[in-house]
Every structure is written in C-alpha cells, then in structure tokens.
Protein backbone atom coordinates (compact mmCIF):
# COMPACT_ATOMS: atom_id res chain seq x y z
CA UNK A 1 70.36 102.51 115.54
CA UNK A 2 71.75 104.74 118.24
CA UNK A 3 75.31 104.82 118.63
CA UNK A 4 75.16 107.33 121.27
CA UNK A 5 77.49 109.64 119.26
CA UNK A 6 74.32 111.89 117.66
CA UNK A 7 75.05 114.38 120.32
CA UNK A 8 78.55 114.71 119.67
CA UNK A 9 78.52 117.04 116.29
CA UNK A 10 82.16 115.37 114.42
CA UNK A 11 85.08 117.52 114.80
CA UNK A 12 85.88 119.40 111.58
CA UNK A 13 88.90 120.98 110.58
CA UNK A 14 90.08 123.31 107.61
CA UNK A 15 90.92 121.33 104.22
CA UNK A 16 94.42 121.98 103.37
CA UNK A 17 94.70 124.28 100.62
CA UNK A 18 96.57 123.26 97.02
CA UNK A 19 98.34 127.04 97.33
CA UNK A 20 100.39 124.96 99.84
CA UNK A 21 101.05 122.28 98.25
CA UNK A 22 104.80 122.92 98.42
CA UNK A 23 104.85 122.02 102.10
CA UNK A 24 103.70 118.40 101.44
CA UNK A 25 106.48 117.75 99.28
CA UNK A 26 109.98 118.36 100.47
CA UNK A 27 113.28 116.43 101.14
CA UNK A 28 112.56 117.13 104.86
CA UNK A 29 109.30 115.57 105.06
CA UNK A 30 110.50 112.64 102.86
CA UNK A 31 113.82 111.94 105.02
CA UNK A 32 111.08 111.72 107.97
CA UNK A 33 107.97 110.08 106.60
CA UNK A 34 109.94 107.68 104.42
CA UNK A 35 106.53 106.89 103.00
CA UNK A 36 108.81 103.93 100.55
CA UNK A 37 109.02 102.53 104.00
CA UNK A 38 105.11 102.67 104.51
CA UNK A 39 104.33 101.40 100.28
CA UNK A 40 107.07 98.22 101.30
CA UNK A 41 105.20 97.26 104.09
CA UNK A 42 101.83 97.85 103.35
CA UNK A 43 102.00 97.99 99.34
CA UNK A 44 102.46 94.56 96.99
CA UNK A 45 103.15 94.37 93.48
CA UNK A 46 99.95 93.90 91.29
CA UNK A 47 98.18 95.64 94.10
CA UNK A 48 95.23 97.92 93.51
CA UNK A 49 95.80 100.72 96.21
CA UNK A 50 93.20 103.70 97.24
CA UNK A 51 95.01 106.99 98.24
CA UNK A 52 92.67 108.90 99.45
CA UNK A 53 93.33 112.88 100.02
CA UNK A 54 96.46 112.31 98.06
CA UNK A 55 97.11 116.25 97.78
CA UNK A 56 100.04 116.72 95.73
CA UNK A 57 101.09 112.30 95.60
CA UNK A 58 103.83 112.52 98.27
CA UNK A 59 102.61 108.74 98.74
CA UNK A 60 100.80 108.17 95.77
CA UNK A 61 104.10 108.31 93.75
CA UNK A 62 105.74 105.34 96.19
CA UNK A 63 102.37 103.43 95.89
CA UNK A 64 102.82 103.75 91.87
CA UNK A 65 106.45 102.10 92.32
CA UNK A 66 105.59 99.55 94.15
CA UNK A 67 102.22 98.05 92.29
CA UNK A 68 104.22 97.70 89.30
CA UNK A 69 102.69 97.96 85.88
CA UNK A 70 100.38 95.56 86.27
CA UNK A 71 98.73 97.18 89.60
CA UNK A 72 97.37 100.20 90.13
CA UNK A 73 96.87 103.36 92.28
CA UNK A 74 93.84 105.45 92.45
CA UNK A 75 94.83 108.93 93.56
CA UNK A 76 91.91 110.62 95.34
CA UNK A 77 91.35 114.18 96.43
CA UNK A 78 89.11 117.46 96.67
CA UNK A 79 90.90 119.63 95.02
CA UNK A 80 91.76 119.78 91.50
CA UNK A 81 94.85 121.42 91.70
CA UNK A 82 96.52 118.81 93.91
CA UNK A 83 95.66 116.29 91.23
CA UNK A 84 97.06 118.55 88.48
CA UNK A 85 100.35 119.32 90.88
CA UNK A 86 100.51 115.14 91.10
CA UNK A 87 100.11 114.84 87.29
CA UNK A 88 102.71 117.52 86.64
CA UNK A 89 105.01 115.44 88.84
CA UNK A 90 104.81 112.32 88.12
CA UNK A 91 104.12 112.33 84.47
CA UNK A 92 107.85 112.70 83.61
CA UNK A 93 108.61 110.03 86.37
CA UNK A 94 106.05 107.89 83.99
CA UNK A 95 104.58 106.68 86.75
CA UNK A 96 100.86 107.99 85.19
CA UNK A 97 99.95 104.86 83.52
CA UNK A 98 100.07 103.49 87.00
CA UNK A 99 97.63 106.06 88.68
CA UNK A 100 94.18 106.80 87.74
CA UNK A 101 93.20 110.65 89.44
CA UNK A 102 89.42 111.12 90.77
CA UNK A 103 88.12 114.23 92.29
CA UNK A 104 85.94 113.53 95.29
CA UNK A 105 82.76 115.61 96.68
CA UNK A 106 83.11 116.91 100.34
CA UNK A 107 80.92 114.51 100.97
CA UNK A 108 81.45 111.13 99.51
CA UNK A 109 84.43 109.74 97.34
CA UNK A 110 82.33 109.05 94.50
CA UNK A 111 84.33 106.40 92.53
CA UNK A 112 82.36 104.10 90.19
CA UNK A 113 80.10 100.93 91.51
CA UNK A 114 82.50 98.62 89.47
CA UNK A 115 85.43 99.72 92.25
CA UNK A 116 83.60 97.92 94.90
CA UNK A 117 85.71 95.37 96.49
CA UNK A 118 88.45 95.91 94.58
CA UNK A 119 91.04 97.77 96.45
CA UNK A 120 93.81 95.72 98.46
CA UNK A 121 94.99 99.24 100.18
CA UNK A 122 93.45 102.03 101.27
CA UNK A 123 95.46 104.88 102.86
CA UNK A 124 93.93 108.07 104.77
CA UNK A 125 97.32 109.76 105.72
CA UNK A 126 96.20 113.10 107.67
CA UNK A 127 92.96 113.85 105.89
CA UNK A 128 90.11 111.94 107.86
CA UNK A 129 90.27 115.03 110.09
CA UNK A 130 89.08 117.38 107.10
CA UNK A 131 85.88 114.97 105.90
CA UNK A 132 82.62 116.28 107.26
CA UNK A 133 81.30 112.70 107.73
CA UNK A 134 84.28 110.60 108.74
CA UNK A 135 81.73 107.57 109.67
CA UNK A 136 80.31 108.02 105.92
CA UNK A 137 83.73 107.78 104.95
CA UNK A 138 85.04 104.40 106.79
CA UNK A 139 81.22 103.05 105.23
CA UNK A 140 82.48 104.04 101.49
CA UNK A 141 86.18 103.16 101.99
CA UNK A 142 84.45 99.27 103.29
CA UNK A 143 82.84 99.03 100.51
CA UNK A 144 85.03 99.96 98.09
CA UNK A 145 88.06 97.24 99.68
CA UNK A 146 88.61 93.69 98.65
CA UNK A 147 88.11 91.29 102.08
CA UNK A 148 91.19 90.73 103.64
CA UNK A 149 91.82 94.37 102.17
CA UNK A 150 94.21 96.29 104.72
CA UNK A 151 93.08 100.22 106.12
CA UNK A 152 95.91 102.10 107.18
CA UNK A 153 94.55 105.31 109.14
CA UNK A 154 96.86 108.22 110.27
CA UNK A 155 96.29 111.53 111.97
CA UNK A 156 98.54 113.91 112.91
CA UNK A 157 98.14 114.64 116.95
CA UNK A 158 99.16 118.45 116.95
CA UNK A 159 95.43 118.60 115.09
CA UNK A 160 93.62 115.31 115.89
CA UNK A 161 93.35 114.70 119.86
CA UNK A 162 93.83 111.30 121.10
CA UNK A 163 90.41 111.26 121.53
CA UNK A 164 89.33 112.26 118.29
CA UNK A 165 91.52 109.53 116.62
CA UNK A 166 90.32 107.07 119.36
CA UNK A 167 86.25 107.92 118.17
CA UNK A 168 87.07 107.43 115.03
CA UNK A 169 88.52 103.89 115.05
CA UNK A 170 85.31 103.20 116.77
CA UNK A 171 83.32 104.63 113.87
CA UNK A 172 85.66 102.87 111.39
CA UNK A 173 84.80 99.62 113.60
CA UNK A 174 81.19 99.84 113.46
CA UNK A 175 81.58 100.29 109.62
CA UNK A 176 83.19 96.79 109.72
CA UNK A 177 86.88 97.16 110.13
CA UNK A 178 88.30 95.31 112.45
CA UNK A 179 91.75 96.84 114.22
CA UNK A 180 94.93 94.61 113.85
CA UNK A 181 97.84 96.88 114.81
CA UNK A 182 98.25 100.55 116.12
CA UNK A 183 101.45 102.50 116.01
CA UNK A 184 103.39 105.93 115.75
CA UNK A 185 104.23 107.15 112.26
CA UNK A 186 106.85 109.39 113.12
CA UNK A 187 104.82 111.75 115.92
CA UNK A 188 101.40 110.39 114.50
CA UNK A 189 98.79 108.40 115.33
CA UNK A 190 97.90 105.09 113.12
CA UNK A 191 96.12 102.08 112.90
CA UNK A 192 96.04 99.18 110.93
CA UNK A 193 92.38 97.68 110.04
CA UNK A 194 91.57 95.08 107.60
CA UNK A 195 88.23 94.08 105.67
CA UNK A 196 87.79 90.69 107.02
C-alpha cells in the first residue's frame, strides 16, 4: 500500500546519550515542564501507563505517583544506563514496586505479547525524533494500548520541524490513532491521540 512517503527517507536524529543524563533532571526543567501537571491530566490512579524513552524517569517518577499501588508504569528506553540512573532514583523514593524497566531494540520496543492492549497511557516526550522507524513505532505503541487508550506525542521544535511533527501524526494516524487535541507543552509541539 503506497503511502506516497517511500521517497521521503524518515528524518533521524542522534539518541541522547545517558553521560547526559544530568540535563534531563533539574529543578529548572521541572519548574518548566511541571510534568505532575502532565501525570494529573493525562494519568489516573490504577492506570497502566507506557513511558517510552523514559531516559533518566523525569516523568516516569510522576506517572509512578499518580497510578498508585495498584497501577503501574512501564519505564522504557535504549539505554541501560538511563534505566539504572531511574532505578538509583527512585528506589529510595519507593516508587520501584510501581515501575517495571524494559530495554528496547533501536528498532522495536519489544515488550511481551501479554502487554497487548493493556496500556491506558502511552507517552513519547521528545524521543519519536531518535526512532529509526517512527511509523513502526505508532504500529507497536497501537497495539500495545487498551481502546479508548490515550497517546500523548511531544517533540521539541528547536529539533523536530513543524513539518516533521506534522508527518508524523499522519503516520501515527494511518497506524490507527485518531487526533483529539493538539497543544504547546511549554515551547513544544504535542498531540493528543486515542485508541478508539
């Protein structure tokens, strides 16, 4: 089926690296992205939430807080030392029994089959940029979400164009999300799909 996108090779950029992990984490960067903000409004208790390229769990440790003990986060990235930073940092905030860590492949998230429409939340806060396949991606993040799950998609502009981020909800659409609600988190770009 020809989307008329073969041409078009995806736009790649660098994966963060863990030796910088630092950055993601600050009092700055919390005072602006208030992600509590972004786990009350997107983020219920008992909820089963995906956060995936979670680096160091700037969000996954909100996410934790709000699912309660009897939900759960799945914290998702490439690179084993942001999940060992997150563990290191949210171990004495025993917040652990909350969050389950999973190192992906470059190429596909790789959780388990039984996952599979089980996920209320999915996040992809500035990392849909660094995936080879993004439309792979939106295809594995479908299937992994409950229906009537909800997709929250952000990109930061200074490295995503408006374009870029504009092709993607299309790919993300023809996965089978359908767009509810786009706005500005902080300076970025974000969408709101659900699984219907």
């Amino acid at each position: 089926m020809a989307s008329g996108r073969e041409s078009n090779p995806h736009h790649h950029h660098e994966v963060f690296s863990a030796k910088n992990a630092a950055h993601l984490d600050t009092p700055l960067r919390r005072m602006i992205y208030r992600p509590e903000r972004l786990a009350e409004r997107y983020v219920k208790y008992g909820d089963r939430v995906l956060d995936f390229g979670c680096g160091p769990g700037f969000f996954s440790r909100e996410f934790a807080q709000r699912v309660g003990e009897i939900g759960q986060v799945w914290s998702v990235d490439l690179q084993e030392e942001m999940l060992d930073i997150l563990k290191k940092k949210l171990e004495p905030e025993e917040l652990m029994s909350r969050i389950r860590t999973h190192q992906c492949k470059p190429d596909s998230i790789g959780l388990p089959n039984e996952l599979h429409g089980t996920f209320d939340a999915v996040f992809t806060i500035f990392v849909v940029h660094e995936v080879p396949d993004p439309e792979k991606l939106f295809r594995e993040l479908f299937t992994l979400m409950k229906p009537g799950g909800t997709y929250i998609y952000t990109e930061p502009p200074f490295i995503v164009s408006g374009r870029e981020f504009r092709e993607n909800l299309a790919l993300a659409e023809e996965a089978g999300f359908r767009q509810v609600d786009r706005f500005w988190y902080f300076v970025n770009r974000a969408a709101v799909l659900r699984k219907e």
